[in-house]
C-alpha atoms as a PDB file:
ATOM      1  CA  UNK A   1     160.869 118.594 111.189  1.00  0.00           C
ATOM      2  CA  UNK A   2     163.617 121.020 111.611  1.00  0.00           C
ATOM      3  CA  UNK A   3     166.194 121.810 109.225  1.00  0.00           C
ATOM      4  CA  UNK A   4     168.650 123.381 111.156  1.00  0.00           C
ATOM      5  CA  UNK A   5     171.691 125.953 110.166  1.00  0.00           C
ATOM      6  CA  UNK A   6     172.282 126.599 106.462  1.00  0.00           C
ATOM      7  CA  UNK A   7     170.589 127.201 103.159  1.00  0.00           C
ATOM      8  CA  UNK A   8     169.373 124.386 101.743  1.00  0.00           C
ATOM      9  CA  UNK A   9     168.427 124.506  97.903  1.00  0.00           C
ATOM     10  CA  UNK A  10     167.558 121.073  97.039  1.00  0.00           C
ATOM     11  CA  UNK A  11     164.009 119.333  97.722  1.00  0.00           C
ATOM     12  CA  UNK A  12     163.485 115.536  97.749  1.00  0.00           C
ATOM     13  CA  UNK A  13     161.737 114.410  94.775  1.00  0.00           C
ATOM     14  CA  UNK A  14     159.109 112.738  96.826  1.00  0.00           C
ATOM     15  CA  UNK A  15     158.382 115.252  99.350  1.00  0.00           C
ATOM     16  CA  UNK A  16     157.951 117.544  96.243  1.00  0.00           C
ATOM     17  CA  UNK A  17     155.702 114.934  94.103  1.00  0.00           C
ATOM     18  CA  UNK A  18     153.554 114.559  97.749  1.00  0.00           C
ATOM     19  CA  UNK A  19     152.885 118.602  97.386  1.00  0.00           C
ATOM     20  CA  UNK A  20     149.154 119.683  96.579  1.00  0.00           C
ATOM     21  CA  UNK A  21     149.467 123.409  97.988  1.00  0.00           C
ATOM     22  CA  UNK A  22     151.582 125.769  99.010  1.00  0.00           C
ATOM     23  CA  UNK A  23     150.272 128.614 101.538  1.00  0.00           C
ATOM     24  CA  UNK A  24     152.535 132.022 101.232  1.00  0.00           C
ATOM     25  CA  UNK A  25     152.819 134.409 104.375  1.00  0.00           C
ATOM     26  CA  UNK A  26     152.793 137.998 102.735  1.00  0.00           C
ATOM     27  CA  UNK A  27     154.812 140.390 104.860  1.00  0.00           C
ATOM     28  CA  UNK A  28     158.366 139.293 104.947  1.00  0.00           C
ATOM     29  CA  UNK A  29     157.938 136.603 102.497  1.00  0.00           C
ATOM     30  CA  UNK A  30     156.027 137.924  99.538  1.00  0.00           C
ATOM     31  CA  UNK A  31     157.056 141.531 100.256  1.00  0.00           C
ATOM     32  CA  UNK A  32     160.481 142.730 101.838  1.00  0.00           C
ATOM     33  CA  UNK A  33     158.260 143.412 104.936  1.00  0.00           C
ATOM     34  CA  UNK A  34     158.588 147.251 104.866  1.00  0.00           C
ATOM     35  CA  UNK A  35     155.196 148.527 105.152  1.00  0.00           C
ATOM     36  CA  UNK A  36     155.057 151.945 103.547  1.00  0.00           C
ATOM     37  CA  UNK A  37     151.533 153.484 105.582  1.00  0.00           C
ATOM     38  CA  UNK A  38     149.929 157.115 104.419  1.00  0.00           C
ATOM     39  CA  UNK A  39     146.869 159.000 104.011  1.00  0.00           C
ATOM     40  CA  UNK A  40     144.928 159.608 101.213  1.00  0.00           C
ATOM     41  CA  UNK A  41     141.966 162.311 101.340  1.00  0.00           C
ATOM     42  CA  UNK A  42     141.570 161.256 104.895  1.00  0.00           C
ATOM     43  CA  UNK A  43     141.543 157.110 104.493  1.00  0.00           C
ATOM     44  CA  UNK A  44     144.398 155.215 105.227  1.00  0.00           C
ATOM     45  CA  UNK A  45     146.833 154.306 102.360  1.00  0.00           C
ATOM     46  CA  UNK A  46     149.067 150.790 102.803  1.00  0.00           C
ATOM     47  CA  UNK A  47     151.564 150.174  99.980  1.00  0.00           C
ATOM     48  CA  UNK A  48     153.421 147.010  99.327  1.00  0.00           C
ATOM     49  CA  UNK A  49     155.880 146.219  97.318  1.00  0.00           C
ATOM     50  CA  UNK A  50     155.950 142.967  95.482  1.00  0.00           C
ATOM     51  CA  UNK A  51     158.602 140.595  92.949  1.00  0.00           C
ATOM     52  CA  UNK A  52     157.258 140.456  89.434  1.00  0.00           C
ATOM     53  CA  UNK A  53     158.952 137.480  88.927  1.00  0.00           C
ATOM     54  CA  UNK A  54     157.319 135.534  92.186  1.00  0.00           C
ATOM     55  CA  UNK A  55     154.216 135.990  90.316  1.00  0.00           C
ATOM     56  CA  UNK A  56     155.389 133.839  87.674  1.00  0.00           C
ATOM     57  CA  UNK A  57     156.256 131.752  89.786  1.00  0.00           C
ATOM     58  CA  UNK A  58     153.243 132.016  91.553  1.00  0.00           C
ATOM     59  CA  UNK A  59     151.032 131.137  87.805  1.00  0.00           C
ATOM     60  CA  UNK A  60     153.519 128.103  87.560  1.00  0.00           C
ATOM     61  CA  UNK A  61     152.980 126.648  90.375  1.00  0.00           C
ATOM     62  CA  UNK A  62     148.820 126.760  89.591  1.00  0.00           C
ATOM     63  CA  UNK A  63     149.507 125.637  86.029  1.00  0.00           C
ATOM     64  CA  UNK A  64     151.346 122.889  87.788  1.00  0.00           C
ATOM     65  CA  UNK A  65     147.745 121.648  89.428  1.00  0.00           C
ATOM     66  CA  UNK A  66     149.047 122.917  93.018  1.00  0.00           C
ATOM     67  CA  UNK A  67     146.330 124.860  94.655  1.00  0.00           C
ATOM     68  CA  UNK A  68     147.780 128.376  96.075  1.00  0.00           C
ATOM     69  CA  UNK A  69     147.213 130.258  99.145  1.00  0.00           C
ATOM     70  CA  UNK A  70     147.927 132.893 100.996  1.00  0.00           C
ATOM     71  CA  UNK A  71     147.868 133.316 104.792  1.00  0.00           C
ATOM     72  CA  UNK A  72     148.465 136.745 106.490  1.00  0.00           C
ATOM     73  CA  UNK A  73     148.261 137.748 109.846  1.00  0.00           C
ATOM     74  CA  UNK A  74     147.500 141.539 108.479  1.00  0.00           C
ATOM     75  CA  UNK A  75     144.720 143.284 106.265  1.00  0.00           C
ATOM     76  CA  UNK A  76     145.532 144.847 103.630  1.00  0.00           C
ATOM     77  CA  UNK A  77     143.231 146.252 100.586  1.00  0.00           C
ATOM     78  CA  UNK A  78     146.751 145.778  98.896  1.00  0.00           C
ATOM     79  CA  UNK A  79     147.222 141.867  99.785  1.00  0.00           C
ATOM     80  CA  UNK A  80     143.643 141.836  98.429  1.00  0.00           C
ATOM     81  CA  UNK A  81     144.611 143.053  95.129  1.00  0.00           C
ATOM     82  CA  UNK A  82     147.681 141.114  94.436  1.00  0.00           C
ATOM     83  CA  UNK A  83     146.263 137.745  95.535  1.00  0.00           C
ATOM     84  CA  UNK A  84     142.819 138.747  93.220  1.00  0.00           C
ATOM     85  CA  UNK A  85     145.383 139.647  90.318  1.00  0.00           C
ATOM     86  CA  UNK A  86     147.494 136.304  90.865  1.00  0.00           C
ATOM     87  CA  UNK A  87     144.247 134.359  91.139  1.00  0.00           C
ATOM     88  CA  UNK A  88     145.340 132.326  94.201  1.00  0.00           C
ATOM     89  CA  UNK A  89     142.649 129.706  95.517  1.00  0.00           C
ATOM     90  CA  UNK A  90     142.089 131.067  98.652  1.00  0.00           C
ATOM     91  CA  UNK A  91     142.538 134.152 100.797  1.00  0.00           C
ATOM     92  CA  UNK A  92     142.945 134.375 104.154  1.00  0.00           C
ATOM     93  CA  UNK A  93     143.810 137.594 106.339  1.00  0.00           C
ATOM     94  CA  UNK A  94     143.365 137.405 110.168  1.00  0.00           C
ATOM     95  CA  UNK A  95     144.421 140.278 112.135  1.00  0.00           C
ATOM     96  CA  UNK A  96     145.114 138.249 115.041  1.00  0.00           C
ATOM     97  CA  UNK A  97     147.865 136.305 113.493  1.00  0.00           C
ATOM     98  CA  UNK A  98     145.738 132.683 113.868  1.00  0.00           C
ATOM     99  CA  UNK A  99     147.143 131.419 110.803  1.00  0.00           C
ATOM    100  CA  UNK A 100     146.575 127.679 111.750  1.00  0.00           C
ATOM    101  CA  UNK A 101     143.210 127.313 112.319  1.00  0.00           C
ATOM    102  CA  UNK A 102     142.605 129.087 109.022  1.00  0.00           C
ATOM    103  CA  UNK A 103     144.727 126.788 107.005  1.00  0.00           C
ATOM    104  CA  UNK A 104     143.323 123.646 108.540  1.00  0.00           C
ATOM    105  CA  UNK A 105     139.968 125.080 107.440  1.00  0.00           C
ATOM    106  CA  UNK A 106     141.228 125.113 104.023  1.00  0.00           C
ATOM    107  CA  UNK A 107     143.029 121.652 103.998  1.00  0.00           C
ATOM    108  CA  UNK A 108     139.128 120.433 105.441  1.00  0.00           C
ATOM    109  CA  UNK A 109     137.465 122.532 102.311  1.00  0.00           C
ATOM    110  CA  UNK A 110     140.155 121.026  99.630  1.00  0.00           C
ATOM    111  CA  UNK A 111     140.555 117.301 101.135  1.00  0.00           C
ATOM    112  CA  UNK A 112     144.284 118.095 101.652  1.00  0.00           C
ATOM    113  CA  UNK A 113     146.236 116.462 104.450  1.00  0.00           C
ATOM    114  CA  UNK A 114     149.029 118.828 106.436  1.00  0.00           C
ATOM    115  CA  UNK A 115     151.593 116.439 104.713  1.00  0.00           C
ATOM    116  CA  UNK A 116     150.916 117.538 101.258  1.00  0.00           C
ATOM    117  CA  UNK A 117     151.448 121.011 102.241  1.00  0.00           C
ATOM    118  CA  UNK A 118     154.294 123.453 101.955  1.00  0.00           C
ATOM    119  CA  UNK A 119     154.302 126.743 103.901  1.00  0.00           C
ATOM    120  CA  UNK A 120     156.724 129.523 103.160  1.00  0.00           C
ATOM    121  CA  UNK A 121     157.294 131.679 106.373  1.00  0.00           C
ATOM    122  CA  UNK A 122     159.686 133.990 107.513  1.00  0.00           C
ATOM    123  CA  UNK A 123     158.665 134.925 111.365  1.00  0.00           C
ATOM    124  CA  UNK A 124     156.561 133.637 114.883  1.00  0.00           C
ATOM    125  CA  UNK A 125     153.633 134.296 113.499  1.00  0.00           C
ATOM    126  CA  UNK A 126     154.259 131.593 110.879  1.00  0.00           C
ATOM    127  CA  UNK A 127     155.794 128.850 113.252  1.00  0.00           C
ATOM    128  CA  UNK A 128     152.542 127.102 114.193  1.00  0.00           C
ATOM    129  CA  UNK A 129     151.843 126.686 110.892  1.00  0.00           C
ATOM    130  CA  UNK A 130     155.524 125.203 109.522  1.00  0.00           C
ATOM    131  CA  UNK A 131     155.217 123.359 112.572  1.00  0.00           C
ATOM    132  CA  UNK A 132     152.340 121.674 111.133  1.00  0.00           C
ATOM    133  CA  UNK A 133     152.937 120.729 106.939  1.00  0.00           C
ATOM    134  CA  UNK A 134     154.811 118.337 105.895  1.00  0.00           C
ATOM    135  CA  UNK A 135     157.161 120.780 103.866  1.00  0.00           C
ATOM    136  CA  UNK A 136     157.783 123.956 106.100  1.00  0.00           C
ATOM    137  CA  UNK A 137     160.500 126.239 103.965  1.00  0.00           C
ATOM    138  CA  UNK A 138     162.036 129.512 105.316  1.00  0.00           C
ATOM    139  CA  UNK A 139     162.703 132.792 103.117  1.00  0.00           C
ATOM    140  CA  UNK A 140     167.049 133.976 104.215  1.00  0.00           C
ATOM    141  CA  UNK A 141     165.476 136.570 105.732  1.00  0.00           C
ATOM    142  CA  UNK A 142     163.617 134.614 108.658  1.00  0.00           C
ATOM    143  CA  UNK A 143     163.994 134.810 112.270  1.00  0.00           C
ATOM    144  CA  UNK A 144     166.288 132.153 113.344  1.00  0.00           C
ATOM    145  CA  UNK A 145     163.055 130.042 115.080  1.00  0.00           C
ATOM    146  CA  UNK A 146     161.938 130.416 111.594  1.00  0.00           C
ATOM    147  CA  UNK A 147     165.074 128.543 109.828  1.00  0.00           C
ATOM    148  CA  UNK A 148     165.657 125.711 112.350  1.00  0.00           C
ATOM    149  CA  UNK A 149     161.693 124.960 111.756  1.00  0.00           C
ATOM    150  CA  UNK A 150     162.499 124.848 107.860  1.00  0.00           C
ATOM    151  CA  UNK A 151     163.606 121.842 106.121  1.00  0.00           C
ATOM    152  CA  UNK A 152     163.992 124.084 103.267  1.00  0.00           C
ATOM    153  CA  UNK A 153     165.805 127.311 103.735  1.00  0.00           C
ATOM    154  CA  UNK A 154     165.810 129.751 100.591  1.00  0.00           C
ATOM    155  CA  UNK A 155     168.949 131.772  99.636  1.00  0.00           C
ATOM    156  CA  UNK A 156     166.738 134.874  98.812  1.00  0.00           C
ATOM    157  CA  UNK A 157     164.920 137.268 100.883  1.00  0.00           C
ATOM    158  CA  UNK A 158     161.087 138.099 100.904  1.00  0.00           C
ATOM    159  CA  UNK A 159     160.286 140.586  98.338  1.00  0.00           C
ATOM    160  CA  UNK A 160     163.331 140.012  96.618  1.00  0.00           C
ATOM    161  CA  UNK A 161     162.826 136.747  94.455  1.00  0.00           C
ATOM    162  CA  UNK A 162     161.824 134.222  97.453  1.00  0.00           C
ATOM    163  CA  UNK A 163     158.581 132.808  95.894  1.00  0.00           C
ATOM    164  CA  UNK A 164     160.594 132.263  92.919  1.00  0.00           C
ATOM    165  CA  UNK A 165     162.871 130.388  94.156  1.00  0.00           C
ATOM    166  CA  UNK A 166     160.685 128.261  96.032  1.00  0.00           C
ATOM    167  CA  UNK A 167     158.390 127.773  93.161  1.00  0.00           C
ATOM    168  CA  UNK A 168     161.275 126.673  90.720  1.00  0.00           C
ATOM    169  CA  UNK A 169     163.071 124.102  93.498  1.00  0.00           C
ATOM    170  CA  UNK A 170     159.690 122.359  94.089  1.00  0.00           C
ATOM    171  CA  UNK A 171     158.793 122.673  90.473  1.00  0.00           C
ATOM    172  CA  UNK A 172     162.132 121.114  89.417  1.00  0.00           C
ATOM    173  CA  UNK A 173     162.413 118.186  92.128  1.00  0.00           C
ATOM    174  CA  UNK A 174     158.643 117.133  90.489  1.00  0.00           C
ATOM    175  CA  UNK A 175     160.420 117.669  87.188  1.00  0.00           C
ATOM    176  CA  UNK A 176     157.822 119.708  85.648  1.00  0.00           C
ATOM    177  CA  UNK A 177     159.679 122.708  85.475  1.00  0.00           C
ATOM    178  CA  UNK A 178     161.420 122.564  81.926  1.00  0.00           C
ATOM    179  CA  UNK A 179     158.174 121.544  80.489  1.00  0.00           C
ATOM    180  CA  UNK A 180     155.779 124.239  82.041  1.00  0.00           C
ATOM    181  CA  UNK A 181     158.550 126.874  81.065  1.00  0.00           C
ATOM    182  CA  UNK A 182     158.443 125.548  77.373  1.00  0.00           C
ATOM    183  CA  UNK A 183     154.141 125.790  78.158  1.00  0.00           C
ATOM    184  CA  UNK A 184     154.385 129.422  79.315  1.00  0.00           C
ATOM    185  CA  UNK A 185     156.715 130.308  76.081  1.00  0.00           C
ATOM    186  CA  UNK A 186     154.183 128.859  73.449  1.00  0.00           C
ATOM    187  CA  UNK A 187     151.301 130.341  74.777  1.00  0.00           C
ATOM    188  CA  UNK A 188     152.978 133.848  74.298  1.00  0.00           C
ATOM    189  CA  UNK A 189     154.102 132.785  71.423  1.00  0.00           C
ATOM    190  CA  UNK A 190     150.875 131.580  69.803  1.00  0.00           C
ATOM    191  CA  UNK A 191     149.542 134.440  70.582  1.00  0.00           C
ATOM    192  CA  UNK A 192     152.043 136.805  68.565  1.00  0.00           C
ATOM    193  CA  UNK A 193     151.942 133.810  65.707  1.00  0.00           C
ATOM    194  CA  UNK A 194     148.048 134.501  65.501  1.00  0.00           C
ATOM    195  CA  UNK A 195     148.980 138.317  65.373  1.00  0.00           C
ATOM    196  CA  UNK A 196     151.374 137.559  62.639  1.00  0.00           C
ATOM    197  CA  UNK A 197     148.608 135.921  60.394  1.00  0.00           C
ATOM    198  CA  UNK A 198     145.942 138.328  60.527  1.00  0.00           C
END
């Protein structure tokens, strides 16, 4: 399944349409993979830092009917948060980096076959894994085992727009990205129209 040297920015239209969920790796993919560690009154403090705009991204792809998760080979109270706050479907954090078996749990749960799955990685822990779905894309900033798993290979880095990316080249090559744009826009905008009549 490998997609060699190279960033490549275009999905196939059917590979995208065959897409029921996409699992995110956190550190390095959804974050810049900087891990900013301190103490707080005596407990351990871990701080990530996270792209606005992949959470958008994030709610599109769920309003698109693709189920989201994420799959981290670290715990983190933070992780917890943001995947609570982007209501992904599932959560899974396993501190010894099994991400495979967890997924395949899921796809079990959910009825999902590996082939309707996209993965976005960016290091070994994730290989096993894009090694495995039918749509295996790599953030720029992945390890170079990483890329030549990835038949999709993103021009930006984790933490830095990634997600987004991702989200709006699958989103396109189904061709539901102009119209759940215009969706996102009128809800905001019903909302201030309501304000405006009251």
């Amino acid at each position: 399944m490998g997609g060699g040297a190279g960033v490549t920015l275009v999905i196939d239209a059917t590979a995208a349409l065959r897409v029921r969920l996409v699992g995110f790796d956190v550190d390095g993919v959804m974050t810049d993979g900087g891990l900013y560690l301190g103490d707080l009154k005596g407990k351990p403090v871990e701080i990530k830092r996270y792209d606005a705009q992949d959470g958008v991204g994030i709610h599109l792809l769920r309003q698109a009917g693709i189920k989201v998760v994420i799959v981290t080979g670290r715990k983190s109270a933070s992780v917890k948060m943001r995947a609570t706050e982007l209501r992904v479907d599932e959560l899974v954090q396993d501190t010894r980096a099994h991400k495979l078996p967890a997924l395949r749990r899921m796809l079990r749960k959910h009825g999902i076959a590996a082939a309707e799955v996209a993965f976005v990685g960016d290091d070994l822990p994730d290989l096993a894994v894009m090694r495995f779905v039918g749509l295996p894309v790599a953030v720029a900033n992945g390890t170079r085992e990483v890329r030549e798993a990835a038949q999709v290979q993103l021009s930006r880095a984790g933490g830095r727009g990634a997600v987004r990316e991702f989200a709006e080249l699958l989103l396109a090559a189904r061709g539901e990205w102009d119209g759940l744009v215009a969706r996102y826009l009128a809800e905001r905008l019903g909302g201030e129209r309501s304000k405006a009549k009251s």
